[in-house]
Protein backbone atom coordinates (compact mmCIF):
# COMPACT_ATOMS: atom_id res chain seq x y z
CA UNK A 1 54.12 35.40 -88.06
CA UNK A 2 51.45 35.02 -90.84
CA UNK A 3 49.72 38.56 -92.48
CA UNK A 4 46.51 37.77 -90.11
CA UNK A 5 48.31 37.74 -86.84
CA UNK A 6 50.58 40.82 -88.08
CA UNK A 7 47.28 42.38 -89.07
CA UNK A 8 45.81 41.74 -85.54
CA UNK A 9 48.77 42.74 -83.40
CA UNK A 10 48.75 46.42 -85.51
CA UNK A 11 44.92 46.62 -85.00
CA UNK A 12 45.40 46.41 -81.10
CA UNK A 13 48.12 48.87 -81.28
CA UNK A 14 46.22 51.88 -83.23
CA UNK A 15 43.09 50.86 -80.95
CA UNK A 16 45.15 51.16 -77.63
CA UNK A 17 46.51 54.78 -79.26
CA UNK A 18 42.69 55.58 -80.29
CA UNK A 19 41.62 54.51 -76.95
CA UNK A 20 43.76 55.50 -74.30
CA UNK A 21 46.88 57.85 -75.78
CA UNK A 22 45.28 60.19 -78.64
CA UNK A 23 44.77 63.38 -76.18
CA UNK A 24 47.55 62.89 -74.21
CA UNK A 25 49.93 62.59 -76.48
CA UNK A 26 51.00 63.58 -79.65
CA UNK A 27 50.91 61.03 -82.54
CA UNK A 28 54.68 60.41 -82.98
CA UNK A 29 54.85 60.59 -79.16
CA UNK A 30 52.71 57.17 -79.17
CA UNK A 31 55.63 54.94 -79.41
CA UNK A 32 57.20 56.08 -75.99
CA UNK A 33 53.78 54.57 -74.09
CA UNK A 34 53.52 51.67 -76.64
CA UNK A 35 56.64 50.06 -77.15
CA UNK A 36 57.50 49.82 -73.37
CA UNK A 37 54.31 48.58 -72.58
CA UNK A 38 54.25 45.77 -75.03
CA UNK A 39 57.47 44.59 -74.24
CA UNK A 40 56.39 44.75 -70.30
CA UNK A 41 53.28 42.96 -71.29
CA UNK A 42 55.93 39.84 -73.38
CA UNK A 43 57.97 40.19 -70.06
CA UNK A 44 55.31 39.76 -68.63
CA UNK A 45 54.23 36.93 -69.48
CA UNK A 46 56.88 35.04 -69.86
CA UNK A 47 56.99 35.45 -66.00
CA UNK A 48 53.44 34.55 -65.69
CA UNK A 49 54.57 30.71 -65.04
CA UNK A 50 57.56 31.34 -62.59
CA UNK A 51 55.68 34.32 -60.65
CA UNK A 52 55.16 32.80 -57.21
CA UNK A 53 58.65 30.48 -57.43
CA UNK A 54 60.44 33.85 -58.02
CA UNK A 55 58.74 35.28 -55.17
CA UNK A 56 59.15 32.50 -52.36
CA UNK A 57 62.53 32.33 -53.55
CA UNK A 58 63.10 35.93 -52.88
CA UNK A 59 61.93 35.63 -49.44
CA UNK A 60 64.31 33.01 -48.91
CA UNK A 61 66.90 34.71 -49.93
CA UNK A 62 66.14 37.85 -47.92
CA UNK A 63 65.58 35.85 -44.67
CA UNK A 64 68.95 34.18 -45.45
CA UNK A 65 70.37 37.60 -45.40
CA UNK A 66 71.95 36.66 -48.87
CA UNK A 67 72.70 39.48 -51.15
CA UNK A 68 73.93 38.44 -54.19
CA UNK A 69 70.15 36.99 -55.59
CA UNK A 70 70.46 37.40 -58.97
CA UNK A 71 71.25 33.93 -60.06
CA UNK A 72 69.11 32.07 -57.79
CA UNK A 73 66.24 34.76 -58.86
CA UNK A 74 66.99 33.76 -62.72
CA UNK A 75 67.46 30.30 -61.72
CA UNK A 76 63.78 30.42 -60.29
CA UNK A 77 62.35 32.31 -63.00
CA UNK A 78 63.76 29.39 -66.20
CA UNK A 79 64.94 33.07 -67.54
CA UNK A 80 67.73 35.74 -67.49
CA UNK A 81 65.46 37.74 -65.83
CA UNK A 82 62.78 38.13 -63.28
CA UNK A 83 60.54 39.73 -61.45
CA UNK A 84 60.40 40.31 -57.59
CA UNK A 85 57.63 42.18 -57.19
CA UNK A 86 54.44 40.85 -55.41
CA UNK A 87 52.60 42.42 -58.55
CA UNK A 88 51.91 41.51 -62.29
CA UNK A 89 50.31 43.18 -64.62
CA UNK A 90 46.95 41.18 -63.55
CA UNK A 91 46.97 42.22 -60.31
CA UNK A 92 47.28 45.56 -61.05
CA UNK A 93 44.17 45.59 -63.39
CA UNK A 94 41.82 45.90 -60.37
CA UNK A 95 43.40 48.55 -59.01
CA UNK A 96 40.25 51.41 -58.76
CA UNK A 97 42.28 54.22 -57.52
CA UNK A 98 45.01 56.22 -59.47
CA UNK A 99 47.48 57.04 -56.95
CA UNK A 100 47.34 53.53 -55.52
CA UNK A 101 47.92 51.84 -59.24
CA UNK A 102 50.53 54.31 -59.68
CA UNK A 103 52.34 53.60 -56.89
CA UNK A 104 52.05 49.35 -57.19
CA UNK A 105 52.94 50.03 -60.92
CA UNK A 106 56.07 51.68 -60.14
CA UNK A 107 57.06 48.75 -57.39
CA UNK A 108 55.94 46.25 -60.52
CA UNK A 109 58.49 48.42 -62.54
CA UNK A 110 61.12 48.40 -59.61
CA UNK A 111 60.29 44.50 -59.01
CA UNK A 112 62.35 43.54 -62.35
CA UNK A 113 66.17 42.36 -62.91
CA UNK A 114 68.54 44.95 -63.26
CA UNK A 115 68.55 43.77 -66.69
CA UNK A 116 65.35 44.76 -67.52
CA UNK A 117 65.80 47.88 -65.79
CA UNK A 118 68.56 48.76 -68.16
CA UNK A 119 65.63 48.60 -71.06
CA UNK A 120 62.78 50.45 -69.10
CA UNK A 121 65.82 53.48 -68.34
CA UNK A 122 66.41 53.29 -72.53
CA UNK A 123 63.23 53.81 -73.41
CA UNK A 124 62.90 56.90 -70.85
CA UNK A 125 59.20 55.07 -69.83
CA UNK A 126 59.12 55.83 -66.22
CA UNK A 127 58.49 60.27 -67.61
CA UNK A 128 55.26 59.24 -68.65
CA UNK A 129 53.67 57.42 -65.66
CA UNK A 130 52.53 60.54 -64.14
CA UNK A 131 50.77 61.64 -67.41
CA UNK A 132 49.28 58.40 -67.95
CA UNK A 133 47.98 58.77 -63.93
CA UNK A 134 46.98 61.85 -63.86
CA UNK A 135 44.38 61.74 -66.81
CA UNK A 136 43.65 58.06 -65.53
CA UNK A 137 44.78 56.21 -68.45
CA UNK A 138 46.95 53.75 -66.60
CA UNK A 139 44.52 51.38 -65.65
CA UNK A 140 43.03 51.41 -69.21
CA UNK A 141 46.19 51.25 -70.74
CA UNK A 142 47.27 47.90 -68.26
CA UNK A 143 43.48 46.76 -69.06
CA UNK A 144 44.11 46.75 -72.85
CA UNK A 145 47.39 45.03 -72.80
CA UNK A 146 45.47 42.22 -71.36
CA UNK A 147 43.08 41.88 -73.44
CA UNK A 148 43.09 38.27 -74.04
CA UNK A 149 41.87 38.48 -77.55
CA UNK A 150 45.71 39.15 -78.16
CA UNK A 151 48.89 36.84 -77.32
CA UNK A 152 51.86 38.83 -76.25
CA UNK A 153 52.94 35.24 -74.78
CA UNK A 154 55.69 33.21 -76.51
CA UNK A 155 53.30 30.55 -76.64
CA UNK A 156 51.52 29.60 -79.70
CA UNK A 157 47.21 29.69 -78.94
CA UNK A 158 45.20 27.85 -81.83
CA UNK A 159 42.20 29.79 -82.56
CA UNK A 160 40.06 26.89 -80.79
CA UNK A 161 41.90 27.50 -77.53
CA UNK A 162 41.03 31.17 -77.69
CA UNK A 163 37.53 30.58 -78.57
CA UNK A 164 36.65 27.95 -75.53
């Protein structure tokens, strides 16, 4: 990673903690919102391509009355992990009312590989869903790590691409 895109990536993080975290947490308590988030967001979308494959495939696998999913699921996703849920981060950036995001966020959450789930229970995130609900800073939290000024993908985008 050159010094610009460094440069960018730490811009977007002390604007998401000016933005959204300063009065709701304290500074060092930052990371425990950020870090999970920004890995969720790379999860994210790595998943972005797979999504609906991973989905179908689910429902297949559920009608089948097959239990043991979790290498068909990675099989469908191209990854050692995945995501059942019917939500992504996208769809959950419309969401108008608290409770409701809240609640779809937590079946996002639930939606990943046990895996994954292994990380999200490490970094303790699920404690601070209902602070970042209550004072409605989930929505502009999910809003900001979508920002598609910034690429949390593991593709490369030119500057021209992100310009068009």
């Amino acid at each position: 990673m050159d010094q610009a895109a460094h440069n960018k990536i730490v811009s977007f993080i002390w604007g998401i903690a000016d933005d959204v975290l300063r009065d709701l947490f304290v500074r060092g308590k930052y990371r425990d919102v950020i870090l999970p988030m920004f890995v969720l967001r790379r999860l994210d979308a790595v998943l972005e391509p797979t999504k609906k494959e991973v989905f179908d495939t689910k429902k297949l696998l559920d009608e089948a009355g097959i239990t043991e999913q979790h290498a068909a699921l990675c099989k469908a996703s191209n990854q050692a992990f995945y995501n059942t849920s019917r939500f992504s981060l996208r769809d959950l950036k419309s969401r108008g009312n608290q409770q409701q995001l809240k609640a779809d966020f937590e079946d996002y959450l639930d939606g990943f590989s046990q895996n994954v789930q292994d990380i999200l229970t490490n970094f303790e995130f699920r404690s601070v869903l209902a602070r970042l609900s209550k004072s409605d800073a989930l929505g502009t939290l999910i809003e900001k790590f979508l920002d598609p000024e910034i690429n949390l993908s593991p593709e490369p985008v030119n500057d021209f691409e992100t310009r068009c």
